[in-house]
C-alpha atoms as a PDB file:
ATOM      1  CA  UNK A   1      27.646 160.722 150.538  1.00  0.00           C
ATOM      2  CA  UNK A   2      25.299 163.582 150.931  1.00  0.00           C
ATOM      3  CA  UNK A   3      24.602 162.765 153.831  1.00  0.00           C
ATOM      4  CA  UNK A   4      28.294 162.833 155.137  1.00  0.00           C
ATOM      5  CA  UNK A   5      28.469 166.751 153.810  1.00  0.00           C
ATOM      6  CA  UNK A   6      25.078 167.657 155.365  1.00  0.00           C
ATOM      7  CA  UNK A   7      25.891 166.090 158.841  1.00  0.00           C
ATOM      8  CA  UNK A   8      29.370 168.258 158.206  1.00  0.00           C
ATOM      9  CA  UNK A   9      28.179 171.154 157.351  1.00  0.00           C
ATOM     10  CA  UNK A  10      24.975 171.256 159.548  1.00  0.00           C
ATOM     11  CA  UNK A  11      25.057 171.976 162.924  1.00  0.00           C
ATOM     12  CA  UNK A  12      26.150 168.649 164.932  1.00  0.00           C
ATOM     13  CA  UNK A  13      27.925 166.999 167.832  1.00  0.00           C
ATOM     14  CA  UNK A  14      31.520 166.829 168.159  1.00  0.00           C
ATOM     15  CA  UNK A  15      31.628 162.748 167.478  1.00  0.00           C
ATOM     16  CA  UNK A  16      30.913 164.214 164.337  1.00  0.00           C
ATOM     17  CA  UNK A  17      34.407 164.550 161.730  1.00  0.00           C
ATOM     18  CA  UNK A  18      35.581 163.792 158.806  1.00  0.00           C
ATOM     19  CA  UNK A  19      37.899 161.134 160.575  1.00  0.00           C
ATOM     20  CA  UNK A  20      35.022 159.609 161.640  1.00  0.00           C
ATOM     21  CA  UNK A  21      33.588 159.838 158.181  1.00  0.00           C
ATOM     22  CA  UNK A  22      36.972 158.277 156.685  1.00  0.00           C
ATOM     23  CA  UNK A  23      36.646 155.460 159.527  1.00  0.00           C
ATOM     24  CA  UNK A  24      33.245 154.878 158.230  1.00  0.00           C
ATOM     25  CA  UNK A  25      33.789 154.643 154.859  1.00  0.00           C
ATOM     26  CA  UNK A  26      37.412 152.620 154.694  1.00  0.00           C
ATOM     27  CA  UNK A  27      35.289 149.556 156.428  1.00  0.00           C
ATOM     28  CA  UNK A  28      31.994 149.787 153.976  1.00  0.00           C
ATOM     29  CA  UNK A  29      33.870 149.726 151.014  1.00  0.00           C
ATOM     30  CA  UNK A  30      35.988 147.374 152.335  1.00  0.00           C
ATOM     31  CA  UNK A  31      33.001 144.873 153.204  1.00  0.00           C
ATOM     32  CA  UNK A  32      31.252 146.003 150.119  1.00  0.00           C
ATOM     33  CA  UNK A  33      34.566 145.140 147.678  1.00  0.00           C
ATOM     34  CA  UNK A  34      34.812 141.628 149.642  1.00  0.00           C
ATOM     35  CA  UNK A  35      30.422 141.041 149.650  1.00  0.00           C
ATOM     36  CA  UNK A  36      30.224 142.108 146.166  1.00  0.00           C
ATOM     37  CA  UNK A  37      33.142 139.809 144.835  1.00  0.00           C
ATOM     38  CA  UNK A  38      31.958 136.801 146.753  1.00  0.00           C
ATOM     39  CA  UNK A  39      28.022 137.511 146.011  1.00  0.00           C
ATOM     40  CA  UNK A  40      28.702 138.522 142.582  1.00  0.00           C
ATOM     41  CA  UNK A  41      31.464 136.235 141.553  1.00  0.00           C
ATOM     42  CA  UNK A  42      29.574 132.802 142.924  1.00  0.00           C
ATOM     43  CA  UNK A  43      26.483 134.051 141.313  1.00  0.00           C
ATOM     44  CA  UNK A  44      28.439 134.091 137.925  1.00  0.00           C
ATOM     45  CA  UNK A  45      30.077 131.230 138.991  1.00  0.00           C
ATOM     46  CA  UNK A  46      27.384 129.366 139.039  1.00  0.00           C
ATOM     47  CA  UNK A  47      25.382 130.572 135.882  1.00  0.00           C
ATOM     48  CA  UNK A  48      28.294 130.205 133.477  1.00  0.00           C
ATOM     49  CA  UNK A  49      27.271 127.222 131.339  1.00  0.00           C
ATOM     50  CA  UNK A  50      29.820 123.963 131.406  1.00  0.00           C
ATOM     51  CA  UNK A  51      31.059 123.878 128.204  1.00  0.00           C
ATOM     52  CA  UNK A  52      32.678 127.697 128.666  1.00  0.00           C
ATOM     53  CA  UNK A  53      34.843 125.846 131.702  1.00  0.00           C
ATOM     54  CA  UNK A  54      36.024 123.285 129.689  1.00  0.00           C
ATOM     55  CA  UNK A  55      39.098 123.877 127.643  1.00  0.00           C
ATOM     56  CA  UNK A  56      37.956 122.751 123.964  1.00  0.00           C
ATOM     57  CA  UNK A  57      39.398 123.331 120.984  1.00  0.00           C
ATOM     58  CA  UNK A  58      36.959 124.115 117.842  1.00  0.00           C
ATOM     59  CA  UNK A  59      36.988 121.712 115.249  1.00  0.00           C
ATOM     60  CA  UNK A  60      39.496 122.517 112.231  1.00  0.00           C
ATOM     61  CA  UNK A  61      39.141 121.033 109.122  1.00  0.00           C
ATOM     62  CA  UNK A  62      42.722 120.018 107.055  1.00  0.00           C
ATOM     63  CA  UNK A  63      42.803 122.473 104.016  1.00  0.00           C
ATOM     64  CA  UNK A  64      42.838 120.787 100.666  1.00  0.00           C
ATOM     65  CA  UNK A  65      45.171 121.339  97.970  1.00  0.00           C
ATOM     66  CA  UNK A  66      44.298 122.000  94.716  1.00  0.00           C
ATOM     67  CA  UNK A  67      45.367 120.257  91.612  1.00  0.00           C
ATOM     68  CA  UNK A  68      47.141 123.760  90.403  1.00  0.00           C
ATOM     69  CA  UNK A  69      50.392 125.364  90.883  1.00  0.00           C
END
């Protein structure tokens, strides 16, 4: 991003503008949001032990009753 002001603020061609910037930037974070989900999210995926994707119930126990009212 500092690099965006600089090039703005500095002397530069006219290709240079913040619409170009804004082009720039809605496709990177859109490729970045879609990389980083995929990446990330098979990674974890992957890593996540079995037993957490199985739907198990813990073990209960029946409560006893006592002999007193």
């Amino acid at each position: 991003m500092t690099i965006f002001v600089i090039a703005l603020l500095g002397e530069h061609p006219a290709t240079v503008s913040l619409a170009g910037m804004a082009h720039n930037l809605l496709w990177i974070t859109l490729g970045n949001a879609l990389a980083g989900a995929m990446f990330m999210g098979t990674g974890y995926w992957r890593d996540m032990p079995q037993t957490l994707t199985e739907k198990t119930a813990p073990e209960t126990k029946p409560v006893e009753e006592s002999g007193t009212a």
